[in-house]
C-alpha atoms as a PDB file:
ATOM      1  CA  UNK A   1      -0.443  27.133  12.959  1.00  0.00           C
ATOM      2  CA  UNK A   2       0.342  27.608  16.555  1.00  0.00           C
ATOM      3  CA  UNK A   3       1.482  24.536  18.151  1.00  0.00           C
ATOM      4  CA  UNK A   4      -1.003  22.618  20.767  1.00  0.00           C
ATOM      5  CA  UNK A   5      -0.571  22.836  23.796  1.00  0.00           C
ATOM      6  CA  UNK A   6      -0.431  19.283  25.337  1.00  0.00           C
ATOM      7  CA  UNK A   7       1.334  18.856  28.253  1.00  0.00           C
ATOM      8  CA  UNK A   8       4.221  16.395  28.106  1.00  0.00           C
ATOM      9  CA  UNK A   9       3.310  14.842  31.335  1.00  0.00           C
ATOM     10  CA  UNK A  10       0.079  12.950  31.213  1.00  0.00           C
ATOM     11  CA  UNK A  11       0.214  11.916  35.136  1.00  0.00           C
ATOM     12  CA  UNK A  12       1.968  13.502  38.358  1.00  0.00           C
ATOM     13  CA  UNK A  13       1.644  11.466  41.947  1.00  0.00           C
ATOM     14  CA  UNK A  14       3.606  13.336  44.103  1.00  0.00           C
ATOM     15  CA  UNK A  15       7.325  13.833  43.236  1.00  0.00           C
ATOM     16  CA  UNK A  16       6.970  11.333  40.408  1.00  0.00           C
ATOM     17  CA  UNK A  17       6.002  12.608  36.441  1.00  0.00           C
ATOM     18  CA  UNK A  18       4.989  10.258  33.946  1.00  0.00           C
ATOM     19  CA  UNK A  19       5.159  11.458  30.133  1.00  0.00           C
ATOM     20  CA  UNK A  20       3.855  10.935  26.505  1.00  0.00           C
ATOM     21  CA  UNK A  21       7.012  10.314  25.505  1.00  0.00           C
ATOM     22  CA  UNK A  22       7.946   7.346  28.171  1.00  0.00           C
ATOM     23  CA  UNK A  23       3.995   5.755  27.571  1.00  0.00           C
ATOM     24  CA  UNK A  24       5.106   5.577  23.647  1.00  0.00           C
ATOM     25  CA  UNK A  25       8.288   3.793  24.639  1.00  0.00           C
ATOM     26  CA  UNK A  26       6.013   1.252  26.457  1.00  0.00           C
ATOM     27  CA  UNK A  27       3.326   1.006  24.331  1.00  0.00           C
ATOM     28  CA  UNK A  28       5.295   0.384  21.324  1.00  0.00           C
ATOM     29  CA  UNK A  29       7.491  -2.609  23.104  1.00  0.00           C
ATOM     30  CA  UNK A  30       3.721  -3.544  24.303  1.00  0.00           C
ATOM     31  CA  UNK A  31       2.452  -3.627  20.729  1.00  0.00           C
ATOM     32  CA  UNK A  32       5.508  -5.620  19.331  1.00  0.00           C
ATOM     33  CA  UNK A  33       5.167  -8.379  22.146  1.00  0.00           C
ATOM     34  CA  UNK A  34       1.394  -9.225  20.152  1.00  0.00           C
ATOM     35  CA  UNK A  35       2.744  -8.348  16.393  1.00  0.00           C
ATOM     36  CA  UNK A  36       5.503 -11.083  16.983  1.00  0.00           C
ATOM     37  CA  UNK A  37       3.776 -13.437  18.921  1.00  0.00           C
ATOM     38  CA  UNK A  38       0.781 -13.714  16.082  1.00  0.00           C
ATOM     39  CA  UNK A  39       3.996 -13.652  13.626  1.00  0.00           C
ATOM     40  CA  UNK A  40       5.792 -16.493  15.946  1.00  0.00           C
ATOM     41  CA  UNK A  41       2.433 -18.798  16.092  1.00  0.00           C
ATOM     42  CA  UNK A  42       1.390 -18.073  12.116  1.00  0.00           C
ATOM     43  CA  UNK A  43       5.096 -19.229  11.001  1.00  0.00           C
ATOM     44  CA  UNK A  44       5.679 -21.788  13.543  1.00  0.00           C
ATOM     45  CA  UNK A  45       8.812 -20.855  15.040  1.00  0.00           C
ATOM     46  CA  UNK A  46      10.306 -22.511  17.823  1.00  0.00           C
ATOM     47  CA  UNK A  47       9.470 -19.861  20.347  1.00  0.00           C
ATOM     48  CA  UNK A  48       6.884 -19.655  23.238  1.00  0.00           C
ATOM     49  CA  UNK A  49       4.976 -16.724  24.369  1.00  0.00           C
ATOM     50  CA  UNK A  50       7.519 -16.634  27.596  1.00  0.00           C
ATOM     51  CA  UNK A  51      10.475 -16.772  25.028  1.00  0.00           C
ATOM     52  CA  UNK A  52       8.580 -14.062  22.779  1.00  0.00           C
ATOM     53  CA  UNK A  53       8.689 -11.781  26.100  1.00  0.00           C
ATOM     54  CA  UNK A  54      11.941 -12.423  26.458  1.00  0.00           C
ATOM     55  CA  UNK A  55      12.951 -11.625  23.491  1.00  0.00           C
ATOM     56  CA  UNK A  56      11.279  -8.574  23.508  1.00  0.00           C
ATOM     57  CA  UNK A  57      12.813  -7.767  26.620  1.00  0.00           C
ATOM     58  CA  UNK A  58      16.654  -8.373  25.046  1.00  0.00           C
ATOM     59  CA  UNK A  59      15.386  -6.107  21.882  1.00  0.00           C
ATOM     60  CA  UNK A  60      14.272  -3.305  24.421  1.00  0.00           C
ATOM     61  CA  UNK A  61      17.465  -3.657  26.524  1.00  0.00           C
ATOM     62  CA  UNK A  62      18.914  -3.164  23.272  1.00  0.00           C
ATOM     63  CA  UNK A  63      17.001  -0.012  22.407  1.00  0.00           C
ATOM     64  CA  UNK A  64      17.479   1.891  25.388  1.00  0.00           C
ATOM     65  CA  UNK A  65      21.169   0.947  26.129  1.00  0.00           C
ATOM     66  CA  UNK A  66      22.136   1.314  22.680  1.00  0.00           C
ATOM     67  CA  UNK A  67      20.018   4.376  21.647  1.00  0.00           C
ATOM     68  CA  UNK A  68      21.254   6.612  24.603  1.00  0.00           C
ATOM     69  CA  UNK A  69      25.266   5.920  24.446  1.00  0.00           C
ATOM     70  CA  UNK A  70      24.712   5.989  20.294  1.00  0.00           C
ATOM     71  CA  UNK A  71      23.692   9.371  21.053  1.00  0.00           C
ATOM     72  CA  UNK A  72      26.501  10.122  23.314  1.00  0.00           C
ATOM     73  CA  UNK A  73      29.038   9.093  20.521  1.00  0.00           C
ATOM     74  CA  UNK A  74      27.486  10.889  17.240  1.00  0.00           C
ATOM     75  CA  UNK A  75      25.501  13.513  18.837  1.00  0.00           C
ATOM     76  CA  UNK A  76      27.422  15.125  21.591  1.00  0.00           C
ATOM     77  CA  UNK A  77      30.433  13.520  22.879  1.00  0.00           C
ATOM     78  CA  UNK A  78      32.208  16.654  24.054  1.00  0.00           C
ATOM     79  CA  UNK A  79      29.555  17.856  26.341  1.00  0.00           C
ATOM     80  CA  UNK A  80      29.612  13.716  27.605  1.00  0.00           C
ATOM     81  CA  UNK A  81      32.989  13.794  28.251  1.00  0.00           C
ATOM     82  CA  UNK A  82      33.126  16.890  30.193  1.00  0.00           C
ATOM     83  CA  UNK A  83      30.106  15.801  32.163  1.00  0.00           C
ATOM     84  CA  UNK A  84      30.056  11.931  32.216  1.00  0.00           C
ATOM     85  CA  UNK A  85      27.438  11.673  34.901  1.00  0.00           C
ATOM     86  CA  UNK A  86      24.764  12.608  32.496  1.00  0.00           C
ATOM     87  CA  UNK A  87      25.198   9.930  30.121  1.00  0.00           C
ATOM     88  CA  UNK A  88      23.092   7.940  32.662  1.00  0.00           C
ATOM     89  CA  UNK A  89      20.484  10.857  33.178  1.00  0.00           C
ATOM     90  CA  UNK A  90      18.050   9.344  30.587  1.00  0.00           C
ATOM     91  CA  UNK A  91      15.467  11.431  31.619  1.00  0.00           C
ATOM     92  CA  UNK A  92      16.728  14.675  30.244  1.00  0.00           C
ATOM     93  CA  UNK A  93      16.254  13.262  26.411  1.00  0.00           C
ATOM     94  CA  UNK A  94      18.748  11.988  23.821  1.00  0.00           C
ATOM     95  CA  UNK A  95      18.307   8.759  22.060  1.00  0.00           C
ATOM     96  CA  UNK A  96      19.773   7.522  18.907  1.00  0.00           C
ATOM     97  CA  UNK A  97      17.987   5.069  15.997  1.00  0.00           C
ATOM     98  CA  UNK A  98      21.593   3.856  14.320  1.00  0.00           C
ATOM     99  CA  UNK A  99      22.813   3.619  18.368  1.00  0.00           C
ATOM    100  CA  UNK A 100      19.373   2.189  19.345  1.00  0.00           C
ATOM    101  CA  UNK A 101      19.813  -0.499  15.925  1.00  0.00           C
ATOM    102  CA  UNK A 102      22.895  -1.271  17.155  1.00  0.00           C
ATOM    103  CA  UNK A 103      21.785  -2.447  20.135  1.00  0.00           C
ATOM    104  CA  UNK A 104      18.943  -4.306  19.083  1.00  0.00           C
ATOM    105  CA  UNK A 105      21.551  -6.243  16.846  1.00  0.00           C
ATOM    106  CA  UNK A 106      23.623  -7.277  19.324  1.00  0.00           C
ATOM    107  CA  UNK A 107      20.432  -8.728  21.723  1.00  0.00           C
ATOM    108  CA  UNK A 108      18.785 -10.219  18.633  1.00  0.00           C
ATOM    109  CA  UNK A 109      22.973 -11.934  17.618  1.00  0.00           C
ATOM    110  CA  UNK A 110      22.702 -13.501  21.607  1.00  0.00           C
ATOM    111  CA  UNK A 111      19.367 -14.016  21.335  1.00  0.00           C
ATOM    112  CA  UNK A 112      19.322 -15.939  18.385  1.00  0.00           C
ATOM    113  CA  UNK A 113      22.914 -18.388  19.348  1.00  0.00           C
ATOM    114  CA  UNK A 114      21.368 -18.430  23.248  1.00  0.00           C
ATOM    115  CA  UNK A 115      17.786 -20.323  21.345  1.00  0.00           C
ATOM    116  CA  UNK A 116      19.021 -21.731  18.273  1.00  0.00           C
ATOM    117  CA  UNK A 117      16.764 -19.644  16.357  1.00  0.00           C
ATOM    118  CA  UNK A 118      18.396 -18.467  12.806  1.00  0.00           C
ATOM    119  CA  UNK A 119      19.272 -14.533  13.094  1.00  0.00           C
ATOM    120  CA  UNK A 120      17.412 -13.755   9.858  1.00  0.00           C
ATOM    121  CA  UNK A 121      14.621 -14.935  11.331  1.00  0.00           C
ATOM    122  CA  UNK A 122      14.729 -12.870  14.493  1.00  0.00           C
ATOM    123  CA  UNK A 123      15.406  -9.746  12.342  1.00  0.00           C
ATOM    124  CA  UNK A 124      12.303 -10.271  10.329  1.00  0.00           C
ATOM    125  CA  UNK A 125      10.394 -10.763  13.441  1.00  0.00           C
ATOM    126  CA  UNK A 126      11.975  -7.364  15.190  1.00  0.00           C
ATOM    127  CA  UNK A 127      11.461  -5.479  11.641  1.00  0.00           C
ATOM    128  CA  UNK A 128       7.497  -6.350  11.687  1.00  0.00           C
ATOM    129  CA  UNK A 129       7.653  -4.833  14.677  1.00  0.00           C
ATOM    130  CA  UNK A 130       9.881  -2.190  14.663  1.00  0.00           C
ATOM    131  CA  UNK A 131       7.617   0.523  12.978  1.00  0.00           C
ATOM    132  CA  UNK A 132       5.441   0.892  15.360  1.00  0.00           C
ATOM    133  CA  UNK A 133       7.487   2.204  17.717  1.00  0.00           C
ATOM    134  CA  UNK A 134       9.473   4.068  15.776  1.00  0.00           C
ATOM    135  CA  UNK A 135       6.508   6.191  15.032  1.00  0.00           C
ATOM    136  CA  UNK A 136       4.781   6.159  18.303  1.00  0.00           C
ATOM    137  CA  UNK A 137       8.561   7.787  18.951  1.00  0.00           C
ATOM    138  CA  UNK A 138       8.265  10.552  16.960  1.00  0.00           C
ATOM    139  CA  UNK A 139       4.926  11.041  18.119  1.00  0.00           C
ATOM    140  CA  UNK A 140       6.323  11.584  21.739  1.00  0.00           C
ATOM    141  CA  UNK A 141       9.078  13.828  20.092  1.00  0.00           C
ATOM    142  CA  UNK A 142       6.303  16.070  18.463  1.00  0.00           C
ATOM    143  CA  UNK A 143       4.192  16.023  22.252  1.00  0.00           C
ATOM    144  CA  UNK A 144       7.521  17.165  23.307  1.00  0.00           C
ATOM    145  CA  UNK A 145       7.832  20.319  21.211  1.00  0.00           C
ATOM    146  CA  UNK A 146      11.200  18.569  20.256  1.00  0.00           C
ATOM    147  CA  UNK A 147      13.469  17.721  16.660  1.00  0.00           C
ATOM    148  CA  UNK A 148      11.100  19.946  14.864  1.00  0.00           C
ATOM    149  CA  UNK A 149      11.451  20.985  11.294  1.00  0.00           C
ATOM    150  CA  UNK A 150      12.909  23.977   9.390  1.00  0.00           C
ATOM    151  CA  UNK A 151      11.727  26.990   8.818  1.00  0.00           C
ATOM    152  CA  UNK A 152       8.940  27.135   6.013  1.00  0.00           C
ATOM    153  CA  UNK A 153       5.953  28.748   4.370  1.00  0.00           C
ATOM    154  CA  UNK A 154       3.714  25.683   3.750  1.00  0.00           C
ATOM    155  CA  UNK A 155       0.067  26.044   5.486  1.00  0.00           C
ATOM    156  CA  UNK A 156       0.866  23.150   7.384  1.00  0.00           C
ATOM    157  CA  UNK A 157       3.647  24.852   9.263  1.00  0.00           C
ATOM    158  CA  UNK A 158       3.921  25.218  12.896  1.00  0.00           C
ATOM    159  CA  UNK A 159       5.252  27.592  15.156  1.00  0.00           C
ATOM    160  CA  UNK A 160       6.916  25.366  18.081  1.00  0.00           C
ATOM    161  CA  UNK A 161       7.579  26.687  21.599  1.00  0.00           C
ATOM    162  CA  UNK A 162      11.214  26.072  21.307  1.00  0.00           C
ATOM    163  CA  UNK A 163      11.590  27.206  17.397  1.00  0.00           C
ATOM    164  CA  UNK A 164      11.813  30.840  17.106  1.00  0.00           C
ATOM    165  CA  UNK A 165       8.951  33.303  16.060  1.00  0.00           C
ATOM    166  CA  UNK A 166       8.929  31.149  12.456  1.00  0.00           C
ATOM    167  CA  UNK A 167       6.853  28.215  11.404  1.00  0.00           C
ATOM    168  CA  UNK A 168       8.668  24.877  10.998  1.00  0.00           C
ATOM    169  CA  UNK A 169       7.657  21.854   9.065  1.00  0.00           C
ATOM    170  CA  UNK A 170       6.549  19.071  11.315  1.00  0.00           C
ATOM    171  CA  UNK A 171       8.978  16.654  11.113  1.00  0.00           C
ATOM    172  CA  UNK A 172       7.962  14.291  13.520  1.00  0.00           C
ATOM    173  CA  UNK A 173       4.859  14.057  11.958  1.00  0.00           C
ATOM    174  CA  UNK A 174       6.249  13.310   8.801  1.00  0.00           C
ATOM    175  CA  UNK A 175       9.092  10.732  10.537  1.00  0.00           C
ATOM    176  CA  UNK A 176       5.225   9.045  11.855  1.00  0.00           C
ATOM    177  CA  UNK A 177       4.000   9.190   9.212  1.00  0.00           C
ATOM    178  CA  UNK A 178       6.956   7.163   7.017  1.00  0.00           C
ATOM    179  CA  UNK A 179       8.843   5.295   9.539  1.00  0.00           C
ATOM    180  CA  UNK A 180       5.922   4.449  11.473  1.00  0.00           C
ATOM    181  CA  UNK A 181       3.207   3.446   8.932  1.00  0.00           C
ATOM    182  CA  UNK A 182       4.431   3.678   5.756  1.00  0.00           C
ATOM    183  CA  UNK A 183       7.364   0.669   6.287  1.00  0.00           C
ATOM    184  CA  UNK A 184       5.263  -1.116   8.869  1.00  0.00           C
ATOM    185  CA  UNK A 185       3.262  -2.019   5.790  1.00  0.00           C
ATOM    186  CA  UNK A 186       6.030  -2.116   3.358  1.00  0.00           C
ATOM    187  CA  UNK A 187       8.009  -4.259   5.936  1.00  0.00           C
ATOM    188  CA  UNK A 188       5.316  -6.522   6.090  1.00  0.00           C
ATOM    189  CA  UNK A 189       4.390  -6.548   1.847  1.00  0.00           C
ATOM    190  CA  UNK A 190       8.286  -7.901   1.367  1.00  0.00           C
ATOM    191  CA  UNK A 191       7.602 -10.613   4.717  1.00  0.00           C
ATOM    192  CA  UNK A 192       4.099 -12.162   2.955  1.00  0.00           C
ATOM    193  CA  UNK A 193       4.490 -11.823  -1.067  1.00  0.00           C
ATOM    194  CA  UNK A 194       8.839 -12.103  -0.759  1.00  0.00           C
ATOM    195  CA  UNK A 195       8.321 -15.276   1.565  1.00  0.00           C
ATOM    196  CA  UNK A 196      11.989 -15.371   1.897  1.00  0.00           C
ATOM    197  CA  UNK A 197      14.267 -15.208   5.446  1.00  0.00           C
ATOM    198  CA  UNK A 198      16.002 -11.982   5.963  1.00  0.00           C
ATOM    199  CA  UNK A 199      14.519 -10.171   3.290  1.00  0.00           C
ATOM    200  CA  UNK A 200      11.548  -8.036   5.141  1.00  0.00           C
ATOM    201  CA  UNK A 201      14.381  -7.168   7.649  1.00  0.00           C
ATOM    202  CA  UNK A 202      16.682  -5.775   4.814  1.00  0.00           C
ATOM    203  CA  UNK A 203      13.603  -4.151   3.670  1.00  0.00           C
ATOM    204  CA  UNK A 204      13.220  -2.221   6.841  1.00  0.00           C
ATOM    205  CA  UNK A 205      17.185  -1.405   6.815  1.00  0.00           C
ATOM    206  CA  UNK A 206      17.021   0.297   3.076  1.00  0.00           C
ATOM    207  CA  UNK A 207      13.029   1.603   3.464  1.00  0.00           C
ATOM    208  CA  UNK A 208      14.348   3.582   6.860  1.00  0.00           C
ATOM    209  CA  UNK A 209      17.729   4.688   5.665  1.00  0.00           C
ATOM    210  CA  UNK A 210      15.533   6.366   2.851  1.00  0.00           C
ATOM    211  CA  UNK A 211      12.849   7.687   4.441  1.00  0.00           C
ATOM    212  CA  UNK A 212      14.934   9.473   6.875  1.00  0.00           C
ATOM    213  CA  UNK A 213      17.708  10.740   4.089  1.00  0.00           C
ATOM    214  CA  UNK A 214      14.329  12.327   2.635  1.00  0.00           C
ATOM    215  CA  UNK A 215      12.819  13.997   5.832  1.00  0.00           C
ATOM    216  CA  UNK A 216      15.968  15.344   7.198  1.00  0.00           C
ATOM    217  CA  UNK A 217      16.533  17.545   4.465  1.00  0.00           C
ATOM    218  CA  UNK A 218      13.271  19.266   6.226  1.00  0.00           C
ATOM    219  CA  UNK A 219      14.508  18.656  10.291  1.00  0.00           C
ATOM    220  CA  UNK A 220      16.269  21.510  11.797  1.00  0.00           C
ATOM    221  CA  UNK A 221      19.755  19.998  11.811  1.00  0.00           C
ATOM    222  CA  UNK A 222      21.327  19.332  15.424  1.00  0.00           C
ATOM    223  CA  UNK A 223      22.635  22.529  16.764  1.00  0.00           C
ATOM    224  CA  UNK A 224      25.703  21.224  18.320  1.00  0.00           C
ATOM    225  CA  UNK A 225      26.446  19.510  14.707  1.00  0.00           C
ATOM    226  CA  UNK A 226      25.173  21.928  12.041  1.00  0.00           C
ATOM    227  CA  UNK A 227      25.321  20.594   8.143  1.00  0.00           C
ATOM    228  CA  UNK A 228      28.522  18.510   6.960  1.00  0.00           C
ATOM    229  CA  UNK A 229      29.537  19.260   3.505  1.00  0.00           C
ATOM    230  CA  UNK A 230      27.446  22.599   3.773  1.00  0.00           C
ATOM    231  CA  UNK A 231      24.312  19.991   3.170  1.00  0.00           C
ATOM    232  CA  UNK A 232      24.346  17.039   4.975  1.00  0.00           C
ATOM    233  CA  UNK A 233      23.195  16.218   8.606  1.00  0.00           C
ATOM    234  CA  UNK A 234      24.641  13.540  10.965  1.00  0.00           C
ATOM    235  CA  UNK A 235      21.313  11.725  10.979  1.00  0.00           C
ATOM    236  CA  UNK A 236      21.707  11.275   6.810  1.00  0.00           C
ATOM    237  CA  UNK A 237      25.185   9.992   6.940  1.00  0.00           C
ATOM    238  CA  UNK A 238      24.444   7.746   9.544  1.00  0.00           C
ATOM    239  CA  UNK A 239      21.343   6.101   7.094  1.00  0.00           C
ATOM    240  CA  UNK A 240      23.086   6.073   3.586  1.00  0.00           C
ATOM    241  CA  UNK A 241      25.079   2.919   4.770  1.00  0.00           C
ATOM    242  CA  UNK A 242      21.895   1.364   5.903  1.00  0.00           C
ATOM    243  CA  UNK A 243      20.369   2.018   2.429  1.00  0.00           C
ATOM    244  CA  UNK A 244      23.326   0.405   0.942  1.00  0.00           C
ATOM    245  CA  UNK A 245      23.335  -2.299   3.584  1.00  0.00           C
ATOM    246  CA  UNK A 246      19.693  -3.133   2.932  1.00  0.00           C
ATOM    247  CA  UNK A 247      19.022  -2.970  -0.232  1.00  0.00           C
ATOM    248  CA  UNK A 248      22.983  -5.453  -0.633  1.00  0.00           C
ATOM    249  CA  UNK A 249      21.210  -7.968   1.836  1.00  0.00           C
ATOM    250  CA  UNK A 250      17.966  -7.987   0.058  1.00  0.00           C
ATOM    251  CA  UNK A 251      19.275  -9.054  -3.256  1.00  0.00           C
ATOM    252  CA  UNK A 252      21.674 -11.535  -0.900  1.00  0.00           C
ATOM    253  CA  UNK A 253      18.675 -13.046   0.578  1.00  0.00           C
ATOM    254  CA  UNK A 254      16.946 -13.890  -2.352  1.00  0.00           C
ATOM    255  CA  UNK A 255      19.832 -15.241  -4.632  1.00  0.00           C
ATOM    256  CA  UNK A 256      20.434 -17.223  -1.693  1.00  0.00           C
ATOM    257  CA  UNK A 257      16.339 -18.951  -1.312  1.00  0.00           C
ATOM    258  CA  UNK A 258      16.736 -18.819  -5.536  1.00  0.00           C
ATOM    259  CA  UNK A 259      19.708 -21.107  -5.485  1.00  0.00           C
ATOM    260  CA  UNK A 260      18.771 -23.191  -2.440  1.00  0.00           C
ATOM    261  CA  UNK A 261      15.416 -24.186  -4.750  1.00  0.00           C
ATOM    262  CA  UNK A 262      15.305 -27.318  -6.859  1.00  0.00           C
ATOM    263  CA  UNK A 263      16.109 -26.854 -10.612  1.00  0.00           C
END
């Protein structure tokens, strides 16, 4: 399959470019502000629809602030170093999900001792949330001809632009297709039939360490990293802890709401 040809700006006025991958940004953050606003009214927490905005706004501060210097430490810190301008230059692409998670950590830990509201809480709320923009995302990567898979031989394989003569698996599709829908409903089983705080949070933590363990064994590893080990990519190492970290809190969570019930 040859790979479409969809221009990664979807507006120009004048000097100034809009692109796919920028309107996914917004439309995801746009899409969480109504999942966690029906989730904020339905569970009754202490929040109003202004504090709901704000808190999105802290989680996206998070994202993009996080995400890019992430990036800059795991991905490609010598070329940063030698050209420290360009950490700021946004623009020309490099984000990071552990930097990005990071970030939304540390606005969700202020958020949540700024409004009294219980951190487990707000991390349930951002996980409901979190999938869809994580695969509107990699829907903007694939627009972008960008992080595509490795080689292969399956009919579903793609010859990108920036790839070489061979087709690649489609990577972003299948990062979409897990990260984005998959765990938005697997986030959202452990938050209605699990009913306990933290746990659809630790869910997301262990269900997206997995899912991208699993797929990157088909992305094209990061040129400027290669394999560690001979076999494993940065992106891998970076999501075993979460795995481990996830599916530890999980198990935390509800010991916790099974001891905290009358005997």
């Amino acid at each position: 399959m040859t790979f479409p040809a969809i221009d990664p700006v979807f507006l120009r006025l004048g000097p100034l470019q809009f692109r796919w991958y920028g309107l996914m940004y917004v439309l995801g953050f746009i899409l969480s502000y109504f999942v966690i606003r029906r989730e904020v009214r339905r569970s009754q927490v202490s929040l109003s629809d202004e504090g709901v905005a704000d808190l999105i706004l802290a989680l996206a501060l998070g994202v993009v602030l996080g995400g890019r210097f992430g990036y800059v430490l795991f991905y490609d810190l010598p070329a940063y170093l030698a050209h420290p301008l360009k950490i700021f230059a946004i623009w020309q692409g490099g984000m990071s999900f552990h930097g990005g998670l990071t970030g939304v950590f540390l606005a969700a830990l202020w958020f949540s001792r700024s409004r009294g509201i219980p951190l487990p809480v707000l991390g349930d709320l951002a996980a409901l949330a979190a999938p869809i923009g994580l695969g509107l995302g990699r829907i903007g990567n694939f627009i972008n001809g960008e992080l595509f898979g490795r080689p292969t031989t399956v009919p579903w394989g793609i010859v990108f632009p920036d790839g070489g003569p061979l087709p690649r698996h489609p990577s972003q599709l299948y990062e979409a297709f897990l990260e984005g829908l998959v765990l938005f409903f697997l986030v959202r089983l452990a938050y209605r039939r699990l009913n306990v705080s933290g746990a659809a949070m630790a869910t997301f933590l262990a269900g997206y360490g997995l899912f991208r363990i699993v797929v990157e064994w088909f992305r094209q590893p990061d040129q400027q990293l290669g394999l560690f080990l001979g076999s494993f990519s940065m992106g891998q190492l970076l999501s075993l802890p979460l795995v481990l970290l996830g599916g530890g809190l999980l198990v935390w969570f509800m010991r916790k709401e099974r001891l905290s019930r009358p005997q």
